[in-house]
C-alpha atoms as a PDB file:
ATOM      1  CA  UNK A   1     -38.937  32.944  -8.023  1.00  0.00           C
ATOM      2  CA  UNK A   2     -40.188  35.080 -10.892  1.00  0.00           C
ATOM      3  CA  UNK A   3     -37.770  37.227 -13.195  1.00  0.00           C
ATOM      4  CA  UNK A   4     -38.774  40.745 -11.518  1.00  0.00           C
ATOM      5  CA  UNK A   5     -37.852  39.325  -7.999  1.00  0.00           C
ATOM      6  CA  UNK A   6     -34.848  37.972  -9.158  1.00  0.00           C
ATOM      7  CA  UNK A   7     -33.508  40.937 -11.090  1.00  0.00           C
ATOM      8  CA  UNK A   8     -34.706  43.108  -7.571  1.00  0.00           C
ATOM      9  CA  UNK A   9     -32.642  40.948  -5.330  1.00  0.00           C
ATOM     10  CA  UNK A  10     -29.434  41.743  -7.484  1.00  0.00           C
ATOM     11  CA  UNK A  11     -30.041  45.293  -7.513  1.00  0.00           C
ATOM     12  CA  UNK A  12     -30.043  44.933  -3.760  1.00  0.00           C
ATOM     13  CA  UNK A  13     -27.198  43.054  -3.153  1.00  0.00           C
ATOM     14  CA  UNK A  14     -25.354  45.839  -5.420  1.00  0.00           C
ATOM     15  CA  UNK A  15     -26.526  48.485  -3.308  1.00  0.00           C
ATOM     16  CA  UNK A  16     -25.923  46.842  -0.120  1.00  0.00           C
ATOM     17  CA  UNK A  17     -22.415  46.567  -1.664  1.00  0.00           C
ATOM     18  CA  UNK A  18     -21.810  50.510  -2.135  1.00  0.00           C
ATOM     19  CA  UNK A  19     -23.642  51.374   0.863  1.00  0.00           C
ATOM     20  CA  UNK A  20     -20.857  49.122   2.713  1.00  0.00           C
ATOM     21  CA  UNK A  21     -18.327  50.747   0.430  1.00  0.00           C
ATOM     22  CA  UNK A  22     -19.117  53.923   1.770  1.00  0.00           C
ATOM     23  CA  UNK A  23     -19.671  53.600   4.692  1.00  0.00           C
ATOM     24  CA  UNK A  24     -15.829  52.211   5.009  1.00  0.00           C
ATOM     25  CA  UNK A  25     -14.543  54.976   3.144  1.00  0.00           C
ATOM     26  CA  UNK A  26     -16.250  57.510   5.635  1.00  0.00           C
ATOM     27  CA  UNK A  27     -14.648  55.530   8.388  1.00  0.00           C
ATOM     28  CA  UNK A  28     -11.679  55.974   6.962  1.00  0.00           C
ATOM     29  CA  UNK A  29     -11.749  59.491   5.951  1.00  0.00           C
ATOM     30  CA  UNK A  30     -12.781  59.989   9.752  1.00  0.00           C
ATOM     31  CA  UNK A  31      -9.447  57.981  10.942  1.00  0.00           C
ATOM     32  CA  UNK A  32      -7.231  60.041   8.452  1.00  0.00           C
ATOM     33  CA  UNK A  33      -8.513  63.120   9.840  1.00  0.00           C
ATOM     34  CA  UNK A  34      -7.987  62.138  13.555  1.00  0.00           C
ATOM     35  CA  UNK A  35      -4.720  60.946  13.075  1.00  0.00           C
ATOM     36  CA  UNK A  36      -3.172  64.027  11.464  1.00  0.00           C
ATOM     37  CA  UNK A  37      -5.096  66.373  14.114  1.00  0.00           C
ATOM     38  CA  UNK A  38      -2.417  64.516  16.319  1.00  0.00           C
ATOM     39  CA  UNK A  39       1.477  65.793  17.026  1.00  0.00           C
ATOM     40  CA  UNK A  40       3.432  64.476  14.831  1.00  0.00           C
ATOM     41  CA  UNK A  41       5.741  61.990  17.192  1.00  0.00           C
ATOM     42  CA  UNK A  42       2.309  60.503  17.810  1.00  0.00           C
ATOM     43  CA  UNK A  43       1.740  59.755  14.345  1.00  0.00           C
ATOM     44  CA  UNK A  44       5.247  57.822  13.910  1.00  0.00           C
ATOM     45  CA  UNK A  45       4.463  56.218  16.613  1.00  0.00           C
ATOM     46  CA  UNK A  46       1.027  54.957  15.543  1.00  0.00           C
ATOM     47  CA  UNK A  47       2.568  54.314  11.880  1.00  0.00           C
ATOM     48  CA  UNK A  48       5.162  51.949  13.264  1.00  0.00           C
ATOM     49  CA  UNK A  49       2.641  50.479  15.585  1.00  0.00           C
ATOM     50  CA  UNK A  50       0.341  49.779  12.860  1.00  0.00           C
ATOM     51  CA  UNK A  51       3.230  47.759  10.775  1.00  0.00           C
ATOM     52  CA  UNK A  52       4.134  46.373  13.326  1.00  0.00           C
ATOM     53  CA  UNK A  53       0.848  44.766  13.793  1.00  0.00           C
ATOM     54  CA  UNK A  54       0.397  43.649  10.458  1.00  0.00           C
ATOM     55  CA  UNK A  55       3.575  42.586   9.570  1.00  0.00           C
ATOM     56  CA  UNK A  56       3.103  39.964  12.911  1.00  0.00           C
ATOM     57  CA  UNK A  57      -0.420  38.990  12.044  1.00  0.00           C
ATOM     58  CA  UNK A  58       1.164  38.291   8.191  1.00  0.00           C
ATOM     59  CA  UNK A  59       4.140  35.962   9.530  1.00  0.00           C
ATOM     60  CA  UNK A  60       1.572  34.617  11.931  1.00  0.00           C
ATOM     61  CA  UNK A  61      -0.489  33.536   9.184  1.00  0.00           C
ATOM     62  CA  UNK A  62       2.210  32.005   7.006  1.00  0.00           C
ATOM     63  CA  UNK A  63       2.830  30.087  10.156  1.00  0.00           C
ATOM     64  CA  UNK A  64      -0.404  28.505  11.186  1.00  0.00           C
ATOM     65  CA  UNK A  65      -0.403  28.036   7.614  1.00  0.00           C
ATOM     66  CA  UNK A  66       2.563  26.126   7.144  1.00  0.00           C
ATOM     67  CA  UNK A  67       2.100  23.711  10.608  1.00  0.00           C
ATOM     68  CA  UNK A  68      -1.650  23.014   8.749  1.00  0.00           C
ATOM     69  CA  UNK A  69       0.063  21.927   5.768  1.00  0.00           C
ATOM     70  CA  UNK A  70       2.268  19.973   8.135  1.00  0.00           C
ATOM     71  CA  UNK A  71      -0.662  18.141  10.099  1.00  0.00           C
ATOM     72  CA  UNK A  72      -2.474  17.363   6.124  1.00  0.00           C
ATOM     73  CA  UNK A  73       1.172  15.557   4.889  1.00  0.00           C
ATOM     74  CA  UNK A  74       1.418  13.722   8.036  1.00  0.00           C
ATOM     75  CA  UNK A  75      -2.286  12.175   7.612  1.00  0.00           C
ATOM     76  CA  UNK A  76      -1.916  11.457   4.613  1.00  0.00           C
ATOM     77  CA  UNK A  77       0.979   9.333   4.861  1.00  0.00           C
ATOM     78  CA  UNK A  78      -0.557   7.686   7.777  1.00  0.00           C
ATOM     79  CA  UNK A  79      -3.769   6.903   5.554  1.00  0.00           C
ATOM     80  CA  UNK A  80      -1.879   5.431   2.513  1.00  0.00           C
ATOM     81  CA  UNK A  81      -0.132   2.806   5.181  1.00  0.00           C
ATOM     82  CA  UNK A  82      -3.596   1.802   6.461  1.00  0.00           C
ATOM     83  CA  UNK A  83      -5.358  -1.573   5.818  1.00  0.00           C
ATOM     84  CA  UNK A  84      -8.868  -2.061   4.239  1.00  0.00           C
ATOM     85  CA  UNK A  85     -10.079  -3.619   7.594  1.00  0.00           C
ATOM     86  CA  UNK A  86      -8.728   0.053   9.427  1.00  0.00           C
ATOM     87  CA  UNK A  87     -11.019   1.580   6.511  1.00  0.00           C
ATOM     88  CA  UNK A  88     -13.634  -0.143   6.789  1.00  0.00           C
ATOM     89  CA  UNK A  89     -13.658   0.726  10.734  1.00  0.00           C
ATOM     90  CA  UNK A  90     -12.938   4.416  10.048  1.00  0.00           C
ATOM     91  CA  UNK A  91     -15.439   4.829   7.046  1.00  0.00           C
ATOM     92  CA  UNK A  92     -18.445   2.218   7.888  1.00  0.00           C
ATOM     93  CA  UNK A  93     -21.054   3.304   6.144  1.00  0.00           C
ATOM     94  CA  UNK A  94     -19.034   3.566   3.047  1.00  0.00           C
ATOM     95  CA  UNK A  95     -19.085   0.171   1.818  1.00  0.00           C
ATOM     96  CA  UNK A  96     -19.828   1.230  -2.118  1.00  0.00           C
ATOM     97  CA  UNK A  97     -16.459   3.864  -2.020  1.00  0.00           C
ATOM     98  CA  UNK A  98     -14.416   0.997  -0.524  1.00  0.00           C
ATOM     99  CA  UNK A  99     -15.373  -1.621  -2.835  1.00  0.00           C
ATOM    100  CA  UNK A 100     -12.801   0.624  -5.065  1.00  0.00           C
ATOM    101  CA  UNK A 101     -10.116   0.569  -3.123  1.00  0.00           C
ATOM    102  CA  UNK A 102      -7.555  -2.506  -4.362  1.00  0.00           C
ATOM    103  CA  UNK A 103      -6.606  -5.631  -1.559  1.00  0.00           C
ATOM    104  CA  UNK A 104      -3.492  -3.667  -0.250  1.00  0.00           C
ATOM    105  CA  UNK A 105      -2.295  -7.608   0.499  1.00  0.00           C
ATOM    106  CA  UNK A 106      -2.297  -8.437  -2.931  1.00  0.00           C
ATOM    107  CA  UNK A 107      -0.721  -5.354  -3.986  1.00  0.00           C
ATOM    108  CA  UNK A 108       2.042  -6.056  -0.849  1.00  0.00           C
ATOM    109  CA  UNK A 109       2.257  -9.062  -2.352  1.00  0.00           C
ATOM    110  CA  UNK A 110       2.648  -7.599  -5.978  1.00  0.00           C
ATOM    111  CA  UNK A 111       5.634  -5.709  -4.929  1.00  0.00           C
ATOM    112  CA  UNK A 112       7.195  -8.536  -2.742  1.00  0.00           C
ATOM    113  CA  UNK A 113       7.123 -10.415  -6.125  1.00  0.00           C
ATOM    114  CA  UNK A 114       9.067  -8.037  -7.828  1.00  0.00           C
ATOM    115  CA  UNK A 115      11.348  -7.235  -5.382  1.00  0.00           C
ATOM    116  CA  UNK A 116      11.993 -10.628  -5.590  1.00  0.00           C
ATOM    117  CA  UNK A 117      12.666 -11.100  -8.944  1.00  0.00           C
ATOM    118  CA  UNK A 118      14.967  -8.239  -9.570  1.00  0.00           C
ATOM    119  CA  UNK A 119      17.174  -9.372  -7.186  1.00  0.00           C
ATOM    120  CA  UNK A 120      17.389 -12.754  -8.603  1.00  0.00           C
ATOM    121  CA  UNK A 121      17.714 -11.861 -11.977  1.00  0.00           C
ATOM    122  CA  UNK A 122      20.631 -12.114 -12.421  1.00  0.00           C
ATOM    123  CA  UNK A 123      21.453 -15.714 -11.108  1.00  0.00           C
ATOM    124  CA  UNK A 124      18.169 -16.498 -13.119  1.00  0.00           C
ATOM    125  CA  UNK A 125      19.253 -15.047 -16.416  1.00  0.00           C
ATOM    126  CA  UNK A 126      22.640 -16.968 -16.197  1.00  0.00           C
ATOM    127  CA  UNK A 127      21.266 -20.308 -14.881  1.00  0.00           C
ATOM    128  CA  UNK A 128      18.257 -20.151 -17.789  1.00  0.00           C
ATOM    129  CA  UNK A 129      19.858 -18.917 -21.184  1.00  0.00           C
ATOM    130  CA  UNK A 130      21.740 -22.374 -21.985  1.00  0.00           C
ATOM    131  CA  UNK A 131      18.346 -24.256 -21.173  1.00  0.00           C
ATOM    132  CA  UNK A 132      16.518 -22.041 -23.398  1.00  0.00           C
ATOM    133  CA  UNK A 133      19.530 -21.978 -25.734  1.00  0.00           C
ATOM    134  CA  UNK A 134      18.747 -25.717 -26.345  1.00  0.00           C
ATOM    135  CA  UNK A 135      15.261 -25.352 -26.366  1.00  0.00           C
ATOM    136  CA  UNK A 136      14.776 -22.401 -28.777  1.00  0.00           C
ATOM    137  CA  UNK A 137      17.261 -24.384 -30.881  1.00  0.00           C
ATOM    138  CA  UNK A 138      15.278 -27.761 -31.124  1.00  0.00           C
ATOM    139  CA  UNK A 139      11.744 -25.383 -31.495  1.00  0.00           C
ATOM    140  CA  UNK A 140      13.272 -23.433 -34.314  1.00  0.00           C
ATOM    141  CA  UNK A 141      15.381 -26.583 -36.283  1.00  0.00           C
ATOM    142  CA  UNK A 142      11.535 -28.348 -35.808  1.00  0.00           C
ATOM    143  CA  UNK A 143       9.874 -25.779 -38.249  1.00  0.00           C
ATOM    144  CA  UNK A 144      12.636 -25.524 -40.735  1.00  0.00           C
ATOM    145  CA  UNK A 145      11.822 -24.703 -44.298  1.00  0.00           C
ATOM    146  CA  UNK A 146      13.362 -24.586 -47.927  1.00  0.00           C
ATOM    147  CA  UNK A 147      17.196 -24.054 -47.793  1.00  0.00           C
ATOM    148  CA  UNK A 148      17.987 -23.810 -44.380  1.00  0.00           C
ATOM    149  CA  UNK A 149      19.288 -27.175 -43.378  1.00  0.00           C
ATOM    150  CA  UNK A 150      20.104 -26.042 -39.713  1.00  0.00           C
ATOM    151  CA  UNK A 151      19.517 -23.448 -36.974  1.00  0.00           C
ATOM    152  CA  UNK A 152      21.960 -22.149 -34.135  1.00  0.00           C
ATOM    153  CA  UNK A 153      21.642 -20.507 -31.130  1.00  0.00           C
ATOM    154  CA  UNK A 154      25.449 -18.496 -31.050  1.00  0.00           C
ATOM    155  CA  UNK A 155      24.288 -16.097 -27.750  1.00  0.00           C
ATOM    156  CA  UNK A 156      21.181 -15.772 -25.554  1.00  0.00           C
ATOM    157  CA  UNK A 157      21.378 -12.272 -23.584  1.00  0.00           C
ATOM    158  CA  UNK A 158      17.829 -11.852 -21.297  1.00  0.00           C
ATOM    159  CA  UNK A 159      18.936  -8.357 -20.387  1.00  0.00           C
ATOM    160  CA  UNK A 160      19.514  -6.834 -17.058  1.00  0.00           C
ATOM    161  CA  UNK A 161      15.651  -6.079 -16.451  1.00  0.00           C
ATOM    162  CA  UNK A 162      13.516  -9.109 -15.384  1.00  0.00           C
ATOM    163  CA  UNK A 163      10.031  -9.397 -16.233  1.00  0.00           C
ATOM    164  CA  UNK A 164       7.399  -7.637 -14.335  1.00  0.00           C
ATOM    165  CA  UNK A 165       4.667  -8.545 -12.636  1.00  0.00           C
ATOM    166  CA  UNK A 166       1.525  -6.250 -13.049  1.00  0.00           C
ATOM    167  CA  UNK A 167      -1.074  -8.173 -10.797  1.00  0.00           C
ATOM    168  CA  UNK A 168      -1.736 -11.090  -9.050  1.00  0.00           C
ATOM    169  CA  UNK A 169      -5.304 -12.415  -8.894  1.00  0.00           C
ATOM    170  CA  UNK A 170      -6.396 -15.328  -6.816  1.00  0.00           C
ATOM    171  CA  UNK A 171      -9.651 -17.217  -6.789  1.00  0.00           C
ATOM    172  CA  UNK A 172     -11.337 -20.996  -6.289  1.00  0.00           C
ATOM    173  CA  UNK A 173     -13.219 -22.840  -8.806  1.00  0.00           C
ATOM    174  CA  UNK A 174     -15.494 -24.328  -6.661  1.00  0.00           C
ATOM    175  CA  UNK A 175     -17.421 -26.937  -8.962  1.00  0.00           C
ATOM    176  CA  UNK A 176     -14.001 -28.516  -9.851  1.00  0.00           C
ATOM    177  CA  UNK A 177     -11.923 -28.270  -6.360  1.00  0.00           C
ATOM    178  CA  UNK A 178      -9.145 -25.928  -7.976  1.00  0.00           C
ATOM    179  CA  UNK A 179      -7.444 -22.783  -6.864  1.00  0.00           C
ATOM    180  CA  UNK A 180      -6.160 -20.621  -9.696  1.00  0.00           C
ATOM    181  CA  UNK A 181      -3.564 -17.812  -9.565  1.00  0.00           C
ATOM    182  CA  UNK A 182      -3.484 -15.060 -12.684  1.00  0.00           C
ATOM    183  CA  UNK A 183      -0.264 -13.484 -12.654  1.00  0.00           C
ATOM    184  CA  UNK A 184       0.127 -10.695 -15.843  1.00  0.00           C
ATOM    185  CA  UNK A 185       3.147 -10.175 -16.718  1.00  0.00           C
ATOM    186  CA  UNK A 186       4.868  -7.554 -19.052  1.00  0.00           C
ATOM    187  CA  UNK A 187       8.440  -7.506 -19.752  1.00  0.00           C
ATOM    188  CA  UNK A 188       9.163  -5.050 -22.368  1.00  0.00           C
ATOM    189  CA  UNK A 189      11.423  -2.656 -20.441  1.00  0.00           C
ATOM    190  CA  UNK A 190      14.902  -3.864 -21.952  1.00  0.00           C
ATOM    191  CA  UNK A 191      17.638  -2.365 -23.956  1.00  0.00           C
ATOM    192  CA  UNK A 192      19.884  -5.161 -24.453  1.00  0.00           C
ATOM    193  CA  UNK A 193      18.100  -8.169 -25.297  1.00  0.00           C
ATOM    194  CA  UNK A 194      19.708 -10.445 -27.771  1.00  0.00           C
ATOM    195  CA  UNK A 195      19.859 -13.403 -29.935  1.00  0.00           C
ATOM    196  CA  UNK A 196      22.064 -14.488 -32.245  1.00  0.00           C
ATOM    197  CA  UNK A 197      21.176 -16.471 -34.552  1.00  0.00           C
ATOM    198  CA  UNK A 198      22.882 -18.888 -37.068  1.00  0.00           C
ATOM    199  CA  UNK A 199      21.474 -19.866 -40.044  1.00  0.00           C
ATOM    200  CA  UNK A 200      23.109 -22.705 -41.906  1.00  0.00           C
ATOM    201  CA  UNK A 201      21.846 -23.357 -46.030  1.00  0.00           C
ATOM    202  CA  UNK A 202      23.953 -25.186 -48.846  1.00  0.00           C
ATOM    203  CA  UNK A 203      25.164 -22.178 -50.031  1.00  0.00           C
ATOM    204  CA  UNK A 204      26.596 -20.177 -47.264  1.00  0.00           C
ATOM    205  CA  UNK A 205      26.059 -19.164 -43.345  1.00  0.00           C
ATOM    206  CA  UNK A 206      24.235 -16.151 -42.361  1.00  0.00           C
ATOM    207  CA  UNK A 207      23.915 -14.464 -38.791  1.00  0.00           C
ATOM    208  CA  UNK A 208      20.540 -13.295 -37.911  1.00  0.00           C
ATOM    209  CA  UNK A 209      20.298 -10.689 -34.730  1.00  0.00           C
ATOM    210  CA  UNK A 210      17.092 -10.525 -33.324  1.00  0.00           C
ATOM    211  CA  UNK A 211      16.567  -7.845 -30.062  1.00  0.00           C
ATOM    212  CA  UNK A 212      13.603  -5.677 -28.408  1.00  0.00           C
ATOM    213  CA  UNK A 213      11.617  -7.946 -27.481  1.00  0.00           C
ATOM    214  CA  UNK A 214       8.292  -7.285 -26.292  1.00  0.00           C
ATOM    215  CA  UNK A 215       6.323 -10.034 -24.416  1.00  0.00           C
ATOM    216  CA  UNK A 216       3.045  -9.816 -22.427  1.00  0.00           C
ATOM    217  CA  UNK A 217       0.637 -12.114 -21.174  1.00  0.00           C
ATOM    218  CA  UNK A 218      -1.227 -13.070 -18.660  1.00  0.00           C
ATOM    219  CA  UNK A 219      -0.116 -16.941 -16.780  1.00  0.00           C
ATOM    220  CA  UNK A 220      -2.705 -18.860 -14.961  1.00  0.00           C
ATOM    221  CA  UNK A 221      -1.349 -21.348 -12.735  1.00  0.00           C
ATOM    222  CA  UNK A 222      -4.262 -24.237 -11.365  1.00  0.00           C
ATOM    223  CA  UNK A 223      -3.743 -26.109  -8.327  1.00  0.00           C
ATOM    224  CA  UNK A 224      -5.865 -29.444  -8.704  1.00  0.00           C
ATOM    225  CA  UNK A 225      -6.218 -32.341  -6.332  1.00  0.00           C
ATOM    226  CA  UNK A 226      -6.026 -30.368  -3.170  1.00  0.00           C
ATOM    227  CA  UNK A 227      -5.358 -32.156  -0.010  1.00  0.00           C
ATOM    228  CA  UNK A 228      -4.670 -30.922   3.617  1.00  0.00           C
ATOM    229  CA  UNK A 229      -1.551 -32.170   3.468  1.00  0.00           C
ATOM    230  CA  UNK A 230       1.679 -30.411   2.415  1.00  0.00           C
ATOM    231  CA  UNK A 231       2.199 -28.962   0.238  1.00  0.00           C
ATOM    232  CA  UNK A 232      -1.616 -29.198  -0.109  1.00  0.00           C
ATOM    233  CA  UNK A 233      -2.216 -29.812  -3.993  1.00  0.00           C
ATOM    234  CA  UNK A 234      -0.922 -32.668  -5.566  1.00  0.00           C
ATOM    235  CA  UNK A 235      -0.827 -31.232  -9.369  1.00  0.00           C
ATOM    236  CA  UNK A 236      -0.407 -28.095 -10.795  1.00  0.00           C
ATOM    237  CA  UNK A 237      -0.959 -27.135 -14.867  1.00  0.00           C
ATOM    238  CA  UNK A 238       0.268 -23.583 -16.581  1.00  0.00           C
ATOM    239  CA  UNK A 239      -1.515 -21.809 -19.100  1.00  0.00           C
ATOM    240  CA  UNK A 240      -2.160 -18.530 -21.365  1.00  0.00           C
ATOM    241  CA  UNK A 241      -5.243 -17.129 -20.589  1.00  0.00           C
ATOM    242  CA  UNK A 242      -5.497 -15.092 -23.748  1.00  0.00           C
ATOM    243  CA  UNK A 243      -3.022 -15.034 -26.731  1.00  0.00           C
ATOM    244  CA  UNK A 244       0.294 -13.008 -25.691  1.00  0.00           C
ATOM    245  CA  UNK A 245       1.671 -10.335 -27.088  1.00  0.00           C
ATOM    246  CA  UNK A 246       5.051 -11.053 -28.800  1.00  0.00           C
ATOM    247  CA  UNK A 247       7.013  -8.428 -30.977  1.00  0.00           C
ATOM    248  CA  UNK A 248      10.714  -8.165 -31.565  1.00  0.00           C
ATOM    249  CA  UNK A 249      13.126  -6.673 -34.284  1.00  0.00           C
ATOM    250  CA  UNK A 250      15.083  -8.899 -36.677  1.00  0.00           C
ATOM    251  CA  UNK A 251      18.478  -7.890 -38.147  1.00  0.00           C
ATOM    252  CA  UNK A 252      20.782  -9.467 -40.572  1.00  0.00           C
ATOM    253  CA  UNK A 253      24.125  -9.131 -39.258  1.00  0.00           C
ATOM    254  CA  UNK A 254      26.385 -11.178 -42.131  1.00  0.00           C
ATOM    255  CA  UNK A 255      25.675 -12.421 -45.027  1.00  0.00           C
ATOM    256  CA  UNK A 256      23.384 -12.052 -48.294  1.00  0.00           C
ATOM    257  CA  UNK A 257      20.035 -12.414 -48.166  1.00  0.00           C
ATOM    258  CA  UNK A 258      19.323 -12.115 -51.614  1.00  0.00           C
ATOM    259  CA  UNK A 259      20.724 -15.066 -52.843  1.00  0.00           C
ATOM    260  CA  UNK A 260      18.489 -17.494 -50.709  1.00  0.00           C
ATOM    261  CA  UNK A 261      15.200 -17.228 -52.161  1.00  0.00           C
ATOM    262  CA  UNK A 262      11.813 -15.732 -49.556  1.00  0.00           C
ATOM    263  CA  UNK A 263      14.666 -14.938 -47.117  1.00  0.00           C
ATOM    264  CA  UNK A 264      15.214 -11.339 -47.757  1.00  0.00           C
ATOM    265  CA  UNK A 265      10.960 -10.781 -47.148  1.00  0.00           C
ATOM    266  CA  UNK A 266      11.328 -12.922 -44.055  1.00  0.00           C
ATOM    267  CA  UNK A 267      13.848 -11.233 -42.086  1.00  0.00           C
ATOM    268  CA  UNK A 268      12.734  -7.520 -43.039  1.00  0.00           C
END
């Protein structure tokens, strides 16, 4: 389509609009005209008539609008509890959109996890903190250096949050036999966390507080040796799949730091 024909057909759609226009306004005019040529308890009449009228279609129209707003929440709820074999089923030729959609088992099973482990936090927090009191203890009197001659766990607080569990992913190595689970995990959502600390040197004893922590990383459990027996693996290994990411805030709580030499740099 060439300029000219394109700058005609907007001029034409223009004056189709104010020939319409007009056209309206003459049938209005008209209707004015009729209406007051009538007696005048014929024109309240028609007045309340006409209200009347529109004030019905108006609340009728809020209604149907309201029970179609209605009938959209209600599908929509009923779509979000719907499985990926219902999907598939209701949306077959759609295999590329679907491939998008996550495993709504492994997200069940996501939240099943974490349900689980808030509500046994707490018998978890208090049956772990002595065993990782001793263990922290032995790990941090193993790297030792310069004046301190020993290391004390005083108090081991995990917080009231437990970890959480971002995603679970499951697949087989085939070449090796093995099923491994990745589970990430992110606990940094904790506002007391605490350890105190107990530094012992020749000189004095100092109390080191260290909170906030931040930990994230994601755990790969392998199942080896599997058998079709119960429990169906006989050997299981943990690892890191990629180096975590640790971060906490030290704090001196008594004690001078200046007199022991590299300590002051080490705790700030």
């Amino acid at each position: 389509m060439s300029m000219a024909e394109t700058h005609w057909t907007r001029l034409s759609s223009w004056q189709i609009l104010f020939i319409a226009f007009g056209l309206l306004s003459w049938l209005f005019y008209l209707g004015l005209s009729w209406i007051a040529s009538l007696p005048f308890f014929v024109q309240i009449l028609f007045g309340a008539t006409t209200g009347l009228v529109f004030m019905a279609s108006y609340f009728n129209t809020q209604i149907l609008r309201s029970q179609h707003r209605r009938r959209i929440a209600v599908n929509l709820a009923q779509l979000s509890t719907v499985d990926m074999v219902a999907l598939q089923r209701l949306m077959p030729n759609h295999e590329k959109a679907l491939s998008w959609v996550p495993n709504t088992s492994d997200v069940e099973l996501v939240r099943w996890i974490n349900a689980g482990l808030t509500k046994a936090w707490p018998y978890l927090k208090e049956a772990s903190s002595s065993t990782l009191m001793v263990d922290l203890e032995k790990v941090c009197n193993k790297y030792k250096s310069g004046a301190i001659e020993a290391i004390k766990i005083k108090n081991l607080n995990l917080g009231k949050f437990c970890p959480y569990v971002e995603g679970v992913k499951a697949f087989r190595n085939g070449e090796n036999k093995q099923i491994c689970l990745e589970i990430q995990v992110d606990w940094r959502e904790n506002g007391d966390q605490e350890i105190l600390i107990n530094v012992l040197t020749s000189e004095s004893e100092y109390e080191v507080q260290v909170k906030d922590f931040i930990f994230y990383c994601v755990l790969r459990l392998t199942f080896t040796h599997l058998t079709e027996e119960f429990p169906c693996f006989a050997a299981v290994t943990f690892s890191i799949v990629e180096p975590p990411l640790i971060d906490f805030q030290s704090k001196l709580v008594s004690g001078d730091a200046k007199k022991i030499l590299g300590m002051e740099k080490a705790v700030d």
